[in-house]
N, C-alpha and C. Protein backbone atom coordinates (compact mmCIF):
# COMPACT_ATOMS: atom_id res chain seq x y z
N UNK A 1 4.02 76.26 179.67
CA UNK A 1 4.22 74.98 178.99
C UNK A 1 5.12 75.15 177.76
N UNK A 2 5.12 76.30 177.13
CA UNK A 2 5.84 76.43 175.81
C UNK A 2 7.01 76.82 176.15
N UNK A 3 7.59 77.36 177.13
CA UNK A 3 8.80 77.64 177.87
C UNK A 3 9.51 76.28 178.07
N UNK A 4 8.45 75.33 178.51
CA UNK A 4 9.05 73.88 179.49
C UNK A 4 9.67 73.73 177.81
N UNK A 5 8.84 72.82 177.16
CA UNK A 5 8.79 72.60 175.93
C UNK A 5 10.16 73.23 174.84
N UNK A 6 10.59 74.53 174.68
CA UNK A 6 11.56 75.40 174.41
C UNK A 6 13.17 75.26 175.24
N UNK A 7 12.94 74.89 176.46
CA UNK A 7 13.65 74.55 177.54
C UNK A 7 14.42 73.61 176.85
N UNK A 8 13.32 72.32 176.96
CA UNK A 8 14.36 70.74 176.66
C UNK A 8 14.11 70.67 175.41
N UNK A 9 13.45 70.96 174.39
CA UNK A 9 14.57 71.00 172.91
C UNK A 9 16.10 71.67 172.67
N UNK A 10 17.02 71.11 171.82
CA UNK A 10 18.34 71.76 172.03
C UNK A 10 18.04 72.63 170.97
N UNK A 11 18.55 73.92 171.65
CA UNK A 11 18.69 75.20 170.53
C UNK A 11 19.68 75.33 169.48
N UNK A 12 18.60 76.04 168.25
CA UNK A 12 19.99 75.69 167.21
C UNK A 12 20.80 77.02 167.35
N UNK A 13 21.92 76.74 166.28
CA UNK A 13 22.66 77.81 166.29
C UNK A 13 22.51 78.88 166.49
N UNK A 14 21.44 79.68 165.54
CA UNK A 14 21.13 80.92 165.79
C UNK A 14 20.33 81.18 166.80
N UNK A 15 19.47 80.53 167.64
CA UNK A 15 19.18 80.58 168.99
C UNK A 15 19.79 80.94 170.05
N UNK A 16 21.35 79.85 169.91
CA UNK A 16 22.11 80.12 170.83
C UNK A 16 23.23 81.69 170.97
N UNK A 17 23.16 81.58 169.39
CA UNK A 17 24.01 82.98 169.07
C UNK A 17 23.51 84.60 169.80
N UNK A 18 22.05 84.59 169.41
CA UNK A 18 20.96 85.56 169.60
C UNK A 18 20.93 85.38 171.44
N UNK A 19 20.60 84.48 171.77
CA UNK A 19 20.97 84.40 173.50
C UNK A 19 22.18 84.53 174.22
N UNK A 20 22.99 84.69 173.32
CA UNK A 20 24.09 84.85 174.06
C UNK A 20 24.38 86.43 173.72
N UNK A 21 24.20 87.19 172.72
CA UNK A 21 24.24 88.43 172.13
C UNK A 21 23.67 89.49 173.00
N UNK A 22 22.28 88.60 173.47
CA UNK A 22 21.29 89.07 174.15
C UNK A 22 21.24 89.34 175.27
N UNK A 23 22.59 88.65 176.29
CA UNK A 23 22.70 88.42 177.68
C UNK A 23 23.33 89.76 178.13
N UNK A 24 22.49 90.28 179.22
CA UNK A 24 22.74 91.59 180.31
C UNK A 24 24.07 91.08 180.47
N UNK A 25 24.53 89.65 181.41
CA UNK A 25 25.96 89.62 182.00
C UNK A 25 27.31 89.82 180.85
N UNK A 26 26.69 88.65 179.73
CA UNK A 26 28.09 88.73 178.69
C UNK A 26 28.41 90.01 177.98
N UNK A 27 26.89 90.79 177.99
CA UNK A 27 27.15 92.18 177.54
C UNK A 27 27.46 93.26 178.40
N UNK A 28 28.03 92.69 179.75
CA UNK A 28 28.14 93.54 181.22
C UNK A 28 29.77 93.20 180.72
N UNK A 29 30.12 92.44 180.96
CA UNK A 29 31.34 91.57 180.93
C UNK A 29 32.04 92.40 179.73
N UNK A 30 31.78 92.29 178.75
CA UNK A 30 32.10 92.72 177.40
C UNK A 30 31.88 93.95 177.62
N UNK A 31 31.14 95.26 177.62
CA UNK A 31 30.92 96.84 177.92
C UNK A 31 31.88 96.89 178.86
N UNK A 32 32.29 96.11 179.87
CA UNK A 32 33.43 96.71 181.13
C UNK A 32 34.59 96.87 180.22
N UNK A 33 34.51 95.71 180.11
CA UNK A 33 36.08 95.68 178.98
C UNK A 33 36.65 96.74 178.10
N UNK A 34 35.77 96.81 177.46
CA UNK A 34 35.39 98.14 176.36
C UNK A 34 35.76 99.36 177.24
N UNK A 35 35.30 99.47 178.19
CA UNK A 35 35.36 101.05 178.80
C UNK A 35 36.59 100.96 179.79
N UNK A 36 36.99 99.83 180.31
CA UNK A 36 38.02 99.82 181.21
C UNK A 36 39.68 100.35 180.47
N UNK A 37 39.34 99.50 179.06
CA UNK A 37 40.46 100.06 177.63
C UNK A 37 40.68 101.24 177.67
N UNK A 38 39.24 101.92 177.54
CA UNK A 38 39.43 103.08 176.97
C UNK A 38 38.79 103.72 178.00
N UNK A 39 40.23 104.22 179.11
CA UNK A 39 39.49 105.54 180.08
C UNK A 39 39.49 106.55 179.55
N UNK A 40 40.07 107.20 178.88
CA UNK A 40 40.32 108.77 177.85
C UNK A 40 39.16 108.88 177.42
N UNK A 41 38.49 107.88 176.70
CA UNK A 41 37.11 107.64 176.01
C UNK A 41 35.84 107.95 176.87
N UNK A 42 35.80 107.30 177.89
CA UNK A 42 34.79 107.28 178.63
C UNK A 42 34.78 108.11 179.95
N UNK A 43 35.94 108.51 180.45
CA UNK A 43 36.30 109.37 181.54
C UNK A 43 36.54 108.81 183.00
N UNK A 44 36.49 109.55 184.07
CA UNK A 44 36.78 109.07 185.34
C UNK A 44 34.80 108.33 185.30
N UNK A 45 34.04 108.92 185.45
CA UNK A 45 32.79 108.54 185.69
C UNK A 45 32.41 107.42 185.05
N UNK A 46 32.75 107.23 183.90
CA UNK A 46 32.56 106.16 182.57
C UNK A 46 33.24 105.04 183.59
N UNK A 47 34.70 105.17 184.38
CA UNK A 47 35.27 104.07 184.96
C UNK A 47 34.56 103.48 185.93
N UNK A 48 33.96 104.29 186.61
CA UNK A 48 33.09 104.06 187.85
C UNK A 48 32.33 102.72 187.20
N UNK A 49 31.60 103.22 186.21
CA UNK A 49 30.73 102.03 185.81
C UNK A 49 31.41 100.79 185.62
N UNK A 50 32.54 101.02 184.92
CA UNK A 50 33.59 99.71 184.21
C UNK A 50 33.67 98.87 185.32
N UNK A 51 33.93 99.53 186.74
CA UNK A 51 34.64 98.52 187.26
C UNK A 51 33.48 98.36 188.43
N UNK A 52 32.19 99.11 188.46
CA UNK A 52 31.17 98.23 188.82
C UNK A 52 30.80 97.07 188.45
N UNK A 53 30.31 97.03 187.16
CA UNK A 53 29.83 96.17 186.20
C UNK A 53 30.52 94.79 186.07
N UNK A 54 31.86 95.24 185.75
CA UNK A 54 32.88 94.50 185.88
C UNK A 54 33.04 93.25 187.22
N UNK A 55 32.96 93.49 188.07
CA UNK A 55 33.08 93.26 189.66
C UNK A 55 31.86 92.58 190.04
N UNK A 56 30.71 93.24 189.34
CA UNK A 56 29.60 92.24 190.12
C UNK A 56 29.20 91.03 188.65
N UNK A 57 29.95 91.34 187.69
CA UNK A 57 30.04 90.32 186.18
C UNK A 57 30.64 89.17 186.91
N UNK A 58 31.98 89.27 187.39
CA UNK A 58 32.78 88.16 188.12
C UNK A 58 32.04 87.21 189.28
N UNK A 59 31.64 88.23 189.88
CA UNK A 59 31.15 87.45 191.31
C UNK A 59 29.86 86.97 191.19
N UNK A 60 29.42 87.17 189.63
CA UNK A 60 27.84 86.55 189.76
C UNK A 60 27.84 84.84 189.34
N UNK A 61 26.85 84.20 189.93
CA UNK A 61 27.00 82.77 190.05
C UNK A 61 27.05 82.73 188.19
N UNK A 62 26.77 83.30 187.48
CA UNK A 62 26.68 82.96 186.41
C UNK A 62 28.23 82.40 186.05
N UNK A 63 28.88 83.53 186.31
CA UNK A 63 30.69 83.29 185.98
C UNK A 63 31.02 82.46 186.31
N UNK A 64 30.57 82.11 187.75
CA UNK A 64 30.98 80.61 188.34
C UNK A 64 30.79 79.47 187.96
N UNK A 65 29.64 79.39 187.46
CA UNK A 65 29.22 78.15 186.58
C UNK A 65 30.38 78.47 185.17
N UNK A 66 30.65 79.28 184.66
CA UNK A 66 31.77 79.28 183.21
C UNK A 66 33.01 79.07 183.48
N UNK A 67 33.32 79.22 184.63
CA UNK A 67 34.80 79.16 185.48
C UNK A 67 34.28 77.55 185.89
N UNK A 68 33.50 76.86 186.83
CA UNK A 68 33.69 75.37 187.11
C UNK A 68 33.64 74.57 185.65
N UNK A 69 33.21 74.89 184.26
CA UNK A 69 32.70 74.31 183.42
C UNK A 69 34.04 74.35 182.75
N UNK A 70 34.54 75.59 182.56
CA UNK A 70 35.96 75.69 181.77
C UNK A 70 36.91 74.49 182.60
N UNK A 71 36.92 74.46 183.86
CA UNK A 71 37.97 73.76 184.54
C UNK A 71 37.51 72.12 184.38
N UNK A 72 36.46 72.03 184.32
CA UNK A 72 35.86 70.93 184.15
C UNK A 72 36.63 70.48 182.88
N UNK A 73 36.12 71.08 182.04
CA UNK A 73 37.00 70.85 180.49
C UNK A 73 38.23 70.58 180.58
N UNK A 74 39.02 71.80 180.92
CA UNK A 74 40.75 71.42 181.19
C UNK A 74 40.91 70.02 181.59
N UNK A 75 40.11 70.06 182.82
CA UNK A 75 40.92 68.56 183.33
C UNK A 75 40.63 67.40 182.80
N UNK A 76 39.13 67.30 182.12
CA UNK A 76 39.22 66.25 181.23
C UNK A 76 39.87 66.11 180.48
N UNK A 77 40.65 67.02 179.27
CA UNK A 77 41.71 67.05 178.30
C UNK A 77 43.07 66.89 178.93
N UNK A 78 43.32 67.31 180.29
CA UNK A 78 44.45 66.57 180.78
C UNK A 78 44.67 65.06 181.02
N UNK A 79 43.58 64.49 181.43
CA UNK A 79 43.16 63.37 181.50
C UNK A 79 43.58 62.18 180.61
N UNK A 80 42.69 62.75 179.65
CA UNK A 80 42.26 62.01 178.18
C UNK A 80 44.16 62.18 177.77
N UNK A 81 44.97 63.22 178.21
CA UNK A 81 46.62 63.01 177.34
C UNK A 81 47.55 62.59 178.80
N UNK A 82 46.63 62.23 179.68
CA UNK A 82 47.46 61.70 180.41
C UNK A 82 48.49 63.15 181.59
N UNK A 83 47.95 63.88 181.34
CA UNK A 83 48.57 64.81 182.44
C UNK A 83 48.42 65.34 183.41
N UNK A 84 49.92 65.04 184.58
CA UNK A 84 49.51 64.86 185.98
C UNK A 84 49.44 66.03 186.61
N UNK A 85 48.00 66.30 187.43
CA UNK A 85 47.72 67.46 188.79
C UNK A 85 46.87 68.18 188.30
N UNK A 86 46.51 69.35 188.30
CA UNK A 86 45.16 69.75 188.59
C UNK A 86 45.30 71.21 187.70
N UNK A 87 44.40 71.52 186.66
CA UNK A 87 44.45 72.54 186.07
C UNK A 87 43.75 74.33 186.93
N UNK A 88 44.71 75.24 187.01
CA UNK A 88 43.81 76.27 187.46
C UNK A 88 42.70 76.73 186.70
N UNK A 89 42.23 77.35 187.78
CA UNK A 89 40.81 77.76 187.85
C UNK A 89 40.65 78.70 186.60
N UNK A 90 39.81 79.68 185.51
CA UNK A 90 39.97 80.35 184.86
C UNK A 90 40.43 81.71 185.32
N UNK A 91 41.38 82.25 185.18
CA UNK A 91 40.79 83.58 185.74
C UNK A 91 40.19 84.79 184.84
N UNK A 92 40.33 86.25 185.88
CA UNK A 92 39.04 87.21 185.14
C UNK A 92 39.43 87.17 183.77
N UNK A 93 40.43 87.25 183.41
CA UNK A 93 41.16 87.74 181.90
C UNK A 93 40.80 87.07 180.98
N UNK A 94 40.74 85.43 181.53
CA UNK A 94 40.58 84.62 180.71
C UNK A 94 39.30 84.30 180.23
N UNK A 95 38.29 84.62 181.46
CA UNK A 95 36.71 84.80 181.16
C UNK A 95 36.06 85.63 180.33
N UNK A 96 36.88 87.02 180.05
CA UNK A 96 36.76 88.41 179.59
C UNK A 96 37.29 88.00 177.89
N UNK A 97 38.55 87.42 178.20
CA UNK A 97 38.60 87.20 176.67
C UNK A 97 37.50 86.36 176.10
N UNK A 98 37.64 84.87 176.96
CA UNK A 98 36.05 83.93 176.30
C UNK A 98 34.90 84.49 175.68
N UNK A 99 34.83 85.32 176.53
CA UNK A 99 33.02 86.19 176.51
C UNK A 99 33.36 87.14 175.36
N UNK A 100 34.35 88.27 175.27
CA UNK A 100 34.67 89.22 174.20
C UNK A 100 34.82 87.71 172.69
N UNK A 101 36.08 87.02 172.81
CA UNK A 101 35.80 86.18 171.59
C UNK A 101 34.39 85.93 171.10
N UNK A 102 33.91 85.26 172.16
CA UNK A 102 32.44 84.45 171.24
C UNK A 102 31.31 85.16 170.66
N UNK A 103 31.23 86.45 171.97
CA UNK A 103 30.47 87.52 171.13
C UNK A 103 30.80 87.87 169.81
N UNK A 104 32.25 88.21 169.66
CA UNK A 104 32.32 88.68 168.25
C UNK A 104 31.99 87.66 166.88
N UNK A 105 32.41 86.39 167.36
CA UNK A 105 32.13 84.49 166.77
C UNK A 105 30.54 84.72 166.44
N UNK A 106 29.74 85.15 167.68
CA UNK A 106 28.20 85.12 167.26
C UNK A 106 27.76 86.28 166.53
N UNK A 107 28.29 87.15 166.61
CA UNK A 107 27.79 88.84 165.82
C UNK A 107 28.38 88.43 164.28
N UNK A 108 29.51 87.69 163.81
CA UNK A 108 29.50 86.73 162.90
C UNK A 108 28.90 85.84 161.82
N UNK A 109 28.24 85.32 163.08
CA UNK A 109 27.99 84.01 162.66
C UNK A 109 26.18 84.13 162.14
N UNK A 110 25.08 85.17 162.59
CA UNK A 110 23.93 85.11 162.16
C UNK A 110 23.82 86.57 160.73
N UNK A 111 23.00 86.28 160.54
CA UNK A 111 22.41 86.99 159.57
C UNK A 111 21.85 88.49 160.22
N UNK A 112 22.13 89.50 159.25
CA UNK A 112 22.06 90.79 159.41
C UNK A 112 20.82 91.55 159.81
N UNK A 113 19.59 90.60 159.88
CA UNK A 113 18.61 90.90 159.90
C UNK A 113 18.46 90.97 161.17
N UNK A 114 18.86 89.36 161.92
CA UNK A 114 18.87 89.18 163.45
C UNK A 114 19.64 90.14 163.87
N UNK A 115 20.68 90.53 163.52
CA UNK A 115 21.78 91.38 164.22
C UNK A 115 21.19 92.50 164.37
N UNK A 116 20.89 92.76 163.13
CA UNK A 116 19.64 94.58 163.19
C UNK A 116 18.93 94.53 164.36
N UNK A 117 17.88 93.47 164.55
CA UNK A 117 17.29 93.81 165.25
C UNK A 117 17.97 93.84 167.02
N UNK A 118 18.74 92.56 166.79
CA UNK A 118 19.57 92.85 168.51
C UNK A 118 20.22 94.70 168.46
N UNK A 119 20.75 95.05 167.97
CA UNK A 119 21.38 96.24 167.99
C UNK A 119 20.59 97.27 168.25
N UNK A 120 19.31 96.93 167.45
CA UNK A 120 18.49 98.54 167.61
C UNK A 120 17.49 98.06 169.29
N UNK A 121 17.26 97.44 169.79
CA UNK A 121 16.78 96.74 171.27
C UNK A 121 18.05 97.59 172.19
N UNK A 122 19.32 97.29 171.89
CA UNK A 122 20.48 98.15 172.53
C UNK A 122 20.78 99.67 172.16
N UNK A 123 20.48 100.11 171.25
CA UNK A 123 20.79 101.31 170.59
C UNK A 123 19.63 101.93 170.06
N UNK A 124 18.37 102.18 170.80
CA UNK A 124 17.13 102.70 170.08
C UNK A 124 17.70 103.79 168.95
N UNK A 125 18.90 104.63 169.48
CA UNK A 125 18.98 106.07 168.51
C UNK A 125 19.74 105.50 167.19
N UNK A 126 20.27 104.78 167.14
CA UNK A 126 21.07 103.95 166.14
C UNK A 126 19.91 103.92 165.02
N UNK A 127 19.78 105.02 163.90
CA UNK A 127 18.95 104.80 162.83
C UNK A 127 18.86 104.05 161.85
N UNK A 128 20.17 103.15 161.91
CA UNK A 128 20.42 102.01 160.90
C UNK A 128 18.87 100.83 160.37
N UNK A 129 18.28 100.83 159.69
CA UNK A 129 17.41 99.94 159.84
C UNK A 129 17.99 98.60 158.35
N UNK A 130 18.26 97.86 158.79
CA UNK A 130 18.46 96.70 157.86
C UNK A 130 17.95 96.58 156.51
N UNK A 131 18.27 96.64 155.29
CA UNK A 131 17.33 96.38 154.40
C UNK A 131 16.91 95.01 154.02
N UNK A 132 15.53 94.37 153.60
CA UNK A 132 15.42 93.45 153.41
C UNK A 132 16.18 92.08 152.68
N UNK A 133 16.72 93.42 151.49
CA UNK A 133 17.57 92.65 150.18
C UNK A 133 18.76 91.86 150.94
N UNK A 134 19.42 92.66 152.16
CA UNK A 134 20.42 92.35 152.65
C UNK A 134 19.93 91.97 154.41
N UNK A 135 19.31 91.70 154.47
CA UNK A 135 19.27 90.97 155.63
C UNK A 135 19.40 89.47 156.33
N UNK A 136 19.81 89.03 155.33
CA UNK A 136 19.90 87.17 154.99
C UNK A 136 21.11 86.95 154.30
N UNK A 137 22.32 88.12 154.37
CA UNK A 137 23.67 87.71 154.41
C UNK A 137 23.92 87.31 155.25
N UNK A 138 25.23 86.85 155.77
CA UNK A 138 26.00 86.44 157.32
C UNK A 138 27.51 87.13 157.24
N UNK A 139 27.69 87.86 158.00
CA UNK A 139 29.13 88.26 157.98
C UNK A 139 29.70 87.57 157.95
N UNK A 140 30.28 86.60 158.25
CA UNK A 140 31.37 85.27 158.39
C UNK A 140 31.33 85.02 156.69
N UNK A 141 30.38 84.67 156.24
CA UNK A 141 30.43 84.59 154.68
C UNK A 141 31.39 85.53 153.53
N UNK A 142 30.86 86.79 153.93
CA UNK A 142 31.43 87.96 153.57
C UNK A 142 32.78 88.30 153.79
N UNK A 143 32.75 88.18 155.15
CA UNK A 143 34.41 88.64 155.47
C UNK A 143 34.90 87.48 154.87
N UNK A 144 35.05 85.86 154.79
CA UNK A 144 35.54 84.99 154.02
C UNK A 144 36.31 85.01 152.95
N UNK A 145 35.00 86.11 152.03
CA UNK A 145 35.02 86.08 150.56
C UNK A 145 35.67 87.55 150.55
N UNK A 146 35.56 88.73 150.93
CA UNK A 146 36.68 89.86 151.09
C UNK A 146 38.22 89.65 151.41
N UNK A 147 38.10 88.68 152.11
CA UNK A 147 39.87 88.27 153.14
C UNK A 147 40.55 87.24 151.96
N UNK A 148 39.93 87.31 150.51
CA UNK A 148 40.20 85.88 150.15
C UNK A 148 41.01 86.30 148.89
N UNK A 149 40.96 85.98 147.57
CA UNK A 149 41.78 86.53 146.57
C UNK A 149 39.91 86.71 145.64
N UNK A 150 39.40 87.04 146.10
CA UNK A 150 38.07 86.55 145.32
C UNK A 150 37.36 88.18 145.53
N UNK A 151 38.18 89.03 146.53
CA UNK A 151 38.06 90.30 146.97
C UNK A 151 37.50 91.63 145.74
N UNK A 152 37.85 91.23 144.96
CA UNK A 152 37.40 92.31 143.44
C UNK A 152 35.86 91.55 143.49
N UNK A 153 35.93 90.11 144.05
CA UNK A 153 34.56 89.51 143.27
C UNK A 153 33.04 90.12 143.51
N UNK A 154 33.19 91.06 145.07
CA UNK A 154 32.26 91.20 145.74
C UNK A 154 31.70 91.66 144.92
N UNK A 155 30.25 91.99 144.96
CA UNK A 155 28.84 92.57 144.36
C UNK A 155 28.53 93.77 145.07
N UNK A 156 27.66 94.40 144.30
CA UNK A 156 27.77 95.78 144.79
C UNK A 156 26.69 95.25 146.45
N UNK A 157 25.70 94.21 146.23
CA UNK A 157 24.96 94.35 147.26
C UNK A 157 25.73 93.58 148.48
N UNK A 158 27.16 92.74 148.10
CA UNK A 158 27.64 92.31 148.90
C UNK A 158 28.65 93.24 149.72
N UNK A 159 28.96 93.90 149.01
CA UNK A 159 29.81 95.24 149.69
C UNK A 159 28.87 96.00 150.60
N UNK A 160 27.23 96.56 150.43
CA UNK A 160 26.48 97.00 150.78
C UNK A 160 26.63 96.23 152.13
N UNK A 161 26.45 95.09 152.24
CA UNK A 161 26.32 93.88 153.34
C UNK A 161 27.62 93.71 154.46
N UNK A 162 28.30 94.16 153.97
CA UNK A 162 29.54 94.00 154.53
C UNK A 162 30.03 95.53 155.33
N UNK A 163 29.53 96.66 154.66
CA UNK A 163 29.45 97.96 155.40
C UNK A 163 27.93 98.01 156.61
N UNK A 164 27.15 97.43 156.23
CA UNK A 164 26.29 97.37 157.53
C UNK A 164 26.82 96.26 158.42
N UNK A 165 27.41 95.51 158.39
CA UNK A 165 27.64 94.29 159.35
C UNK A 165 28.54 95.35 160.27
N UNK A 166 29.26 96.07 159.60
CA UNK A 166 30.52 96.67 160.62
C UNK A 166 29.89 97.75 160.97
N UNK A 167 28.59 98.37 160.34
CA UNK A 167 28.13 99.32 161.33
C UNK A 167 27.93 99.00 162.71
N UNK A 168 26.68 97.97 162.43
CA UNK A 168 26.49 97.21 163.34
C UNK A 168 27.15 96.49 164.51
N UNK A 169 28.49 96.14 163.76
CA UNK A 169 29.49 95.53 164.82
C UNK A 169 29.98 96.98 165.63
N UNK A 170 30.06 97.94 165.14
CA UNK A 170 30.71 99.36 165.93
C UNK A 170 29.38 99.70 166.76
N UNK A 171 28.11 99.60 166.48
CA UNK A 171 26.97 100.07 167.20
C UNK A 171 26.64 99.23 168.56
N UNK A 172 26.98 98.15 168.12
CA UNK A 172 26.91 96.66 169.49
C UNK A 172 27.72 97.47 170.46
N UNK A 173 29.21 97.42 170.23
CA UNK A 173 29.59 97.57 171.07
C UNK A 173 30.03 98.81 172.02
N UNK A 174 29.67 99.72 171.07
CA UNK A 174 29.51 101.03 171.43
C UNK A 174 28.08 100.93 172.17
N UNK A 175 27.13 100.17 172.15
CA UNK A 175 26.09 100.74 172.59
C UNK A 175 26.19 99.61 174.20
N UNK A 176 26.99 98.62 174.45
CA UNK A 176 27.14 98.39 175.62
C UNK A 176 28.24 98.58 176.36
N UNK A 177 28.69 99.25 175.53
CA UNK A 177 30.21 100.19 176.41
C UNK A 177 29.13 101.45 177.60
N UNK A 178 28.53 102.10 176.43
CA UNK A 178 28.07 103.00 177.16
C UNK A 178 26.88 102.93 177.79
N UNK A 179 26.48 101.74 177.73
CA UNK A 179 25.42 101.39 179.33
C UNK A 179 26.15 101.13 180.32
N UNK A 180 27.32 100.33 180.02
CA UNK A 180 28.66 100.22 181.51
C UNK A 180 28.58 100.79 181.94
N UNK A 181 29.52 102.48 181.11
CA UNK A 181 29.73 104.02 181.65
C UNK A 181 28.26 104.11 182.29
N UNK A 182 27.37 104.34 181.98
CA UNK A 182 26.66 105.12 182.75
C UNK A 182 26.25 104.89 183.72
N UNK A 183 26.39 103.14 184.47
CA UNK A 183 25.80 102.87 184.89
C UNK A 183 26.40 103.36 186.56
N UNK A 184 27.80 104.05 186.21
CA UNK A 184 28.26 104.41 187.25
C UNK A 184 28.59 105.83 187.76
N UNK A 185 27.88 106.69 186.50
CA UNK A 185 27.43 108.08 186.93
C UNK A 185 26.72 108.43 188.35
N UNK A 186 25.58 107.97 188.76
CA UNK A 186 25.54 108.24 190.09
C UNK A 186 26.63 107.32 191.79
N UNK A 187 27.16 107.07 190.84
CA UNK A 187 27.59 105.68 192.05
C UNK A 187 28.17 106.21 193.22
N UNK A 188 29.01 107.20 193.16
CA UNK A 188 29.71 108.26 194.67
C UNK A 188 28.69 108.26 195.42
N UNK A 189 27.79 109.16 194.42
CA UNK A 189 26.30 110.24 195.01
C UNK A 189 25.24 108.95 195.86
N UNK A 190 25.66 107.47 195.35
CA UNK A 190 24.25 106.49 195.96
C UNK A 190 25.14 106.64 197.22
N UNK A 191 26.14 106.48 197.30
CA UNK A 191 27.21 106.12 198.40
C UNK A 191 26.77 106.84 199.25
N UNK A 192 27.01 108.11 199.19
CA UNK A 192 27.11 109.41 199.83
C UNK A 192 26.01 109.32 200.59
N UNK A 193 24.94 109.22 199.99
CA UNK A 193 23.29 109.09 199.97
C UNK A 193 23.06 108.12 201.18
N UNK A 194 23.73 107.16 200.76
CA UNK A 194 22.90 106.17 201.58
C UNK A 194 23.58 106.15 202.91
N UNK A 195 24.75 106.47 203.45
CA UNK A 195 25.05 106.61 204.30
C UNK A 195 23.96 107.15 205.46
N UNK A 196 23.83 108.64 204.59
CA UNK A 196 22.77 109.59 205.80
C UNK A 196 21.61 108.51 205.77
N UNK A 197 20.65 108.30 204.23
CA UNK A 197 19.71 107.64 205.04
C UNK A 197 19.92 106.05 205.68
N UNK A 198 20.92 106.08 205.61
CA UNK A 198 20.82 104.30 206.49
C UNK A 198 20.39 104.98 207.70
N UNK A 199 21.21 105.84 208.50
CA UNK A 199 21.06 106.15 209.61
C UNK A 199 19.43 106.45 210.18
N UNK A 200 18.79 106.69 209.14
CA UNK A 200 17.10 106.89 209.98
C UNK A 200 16.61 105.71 209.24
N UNK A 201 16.72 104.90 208.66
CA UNK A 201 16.17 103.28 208.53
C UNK A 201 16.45 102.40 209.78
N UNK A 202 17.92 102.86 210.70
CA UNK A 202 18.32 101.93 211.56
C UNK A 202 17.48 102.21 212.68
N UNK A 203 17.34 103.72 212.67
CA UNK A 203 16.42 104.42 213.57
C UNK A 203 14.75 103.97 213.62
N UNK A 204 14.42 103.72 212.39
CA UNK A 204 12.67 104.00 212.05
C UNK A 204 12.48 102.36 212.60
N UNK A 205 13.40 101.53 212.69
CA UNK A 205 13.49 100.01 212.86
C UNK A 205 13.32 99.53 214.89
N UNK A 206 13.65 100.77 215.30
CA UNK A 206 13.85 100.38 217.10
C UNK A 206 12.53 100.69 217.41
């Protein structure tokens, strides 16, 4: 009942930020990316994963629903200015950037405390633990006021705030780069594997 209830209220911002931060696919989507960049980084095996991950990111109904929704959009804005025929479909690149943008928009956009805790859920070894004093900054704030002429103004605890946000931002994505990679360390060997035993499943079945 508290699910139903949670369901049809609209989530606020940081709800939506934290769920989307939180998501296996956008963080499948986003880790491929990451490791597909950088093969030197991650190796031939590390790729295996990239372009597993990668491949079943695309073809999952999830994408499909972000690909009919994006196109949905286009063509209403063609519409609404009056322009004639039919907008294409999104493709992977364009999904990959969406998903890489907004992640970084939401790792942004909440407070350091939430972020701590998404990061260390992804990165148990990541010893960073948030301090209280600074856990109720928001990076977006910070970087604002650093990028600005107001840059001497920072405080020592705002500087403090602004070196954990980017830990954090390097630990995110380092820490779903390398669930990608790994996820394709055995992947030859399942291959290999399953070949022989298909053959006595097809057998154990007559």
């Amino acid at each position: 009942m508290e699910e139903e209830e949670q369901s049809q209220r609209q989530l606020t911002p940081l709800e939506i930020a934290r769920k989307s931060l939180e998501s296996t696919l956008l963080q499948g989507i986003a880790g491929a990316n990451i490791v597909k960049s950088n093969p030197f980084q991650y190796g031939e095996l590390g790729m295996h994963g990239g372009d597993l991950v990668y491949e079943q990111s695309m073809d999952s109904d999830e994408v499909k629903k972000i690909r009919e929704e994006a196109y949905k959009s286009a063509k209403r804005q063609g519409q609404q200015l009056g322009v004639f025929g039919e907008p294409s479909y999104p493709t992977n690149y364009e999904i990959s950037m969406k998903v890489m943008r907004e992640l970084a928009e939401f790792r942004q956009s909440i407070p350091l405390g939430d972020l701590g805790e998404i990061v260390k859920k992804l990165a148990p070894d990541f010893k960073l633990e948030v301090p209280k004093e600074l856990g109720a900054y928001v990076p977006i704030e910070i970087l604002a006021k650093a990028q600005s002429s107001k840059k001497d103004e920072l405080a020592g605890p705002e500087n403090d705030a602004l070196q954990v946000y980017q830990l954090l931002n390097m630990a995110y994505e380092r820490a779903i780069a390398l669930r990608t990679a790994q996820s394709g360390y055995f992947a030859d060997l399942n291959q290999a594997a399953e070949k022989i035993t298909g053959k006595y499943k097809k057998e154990g079945k007559k």
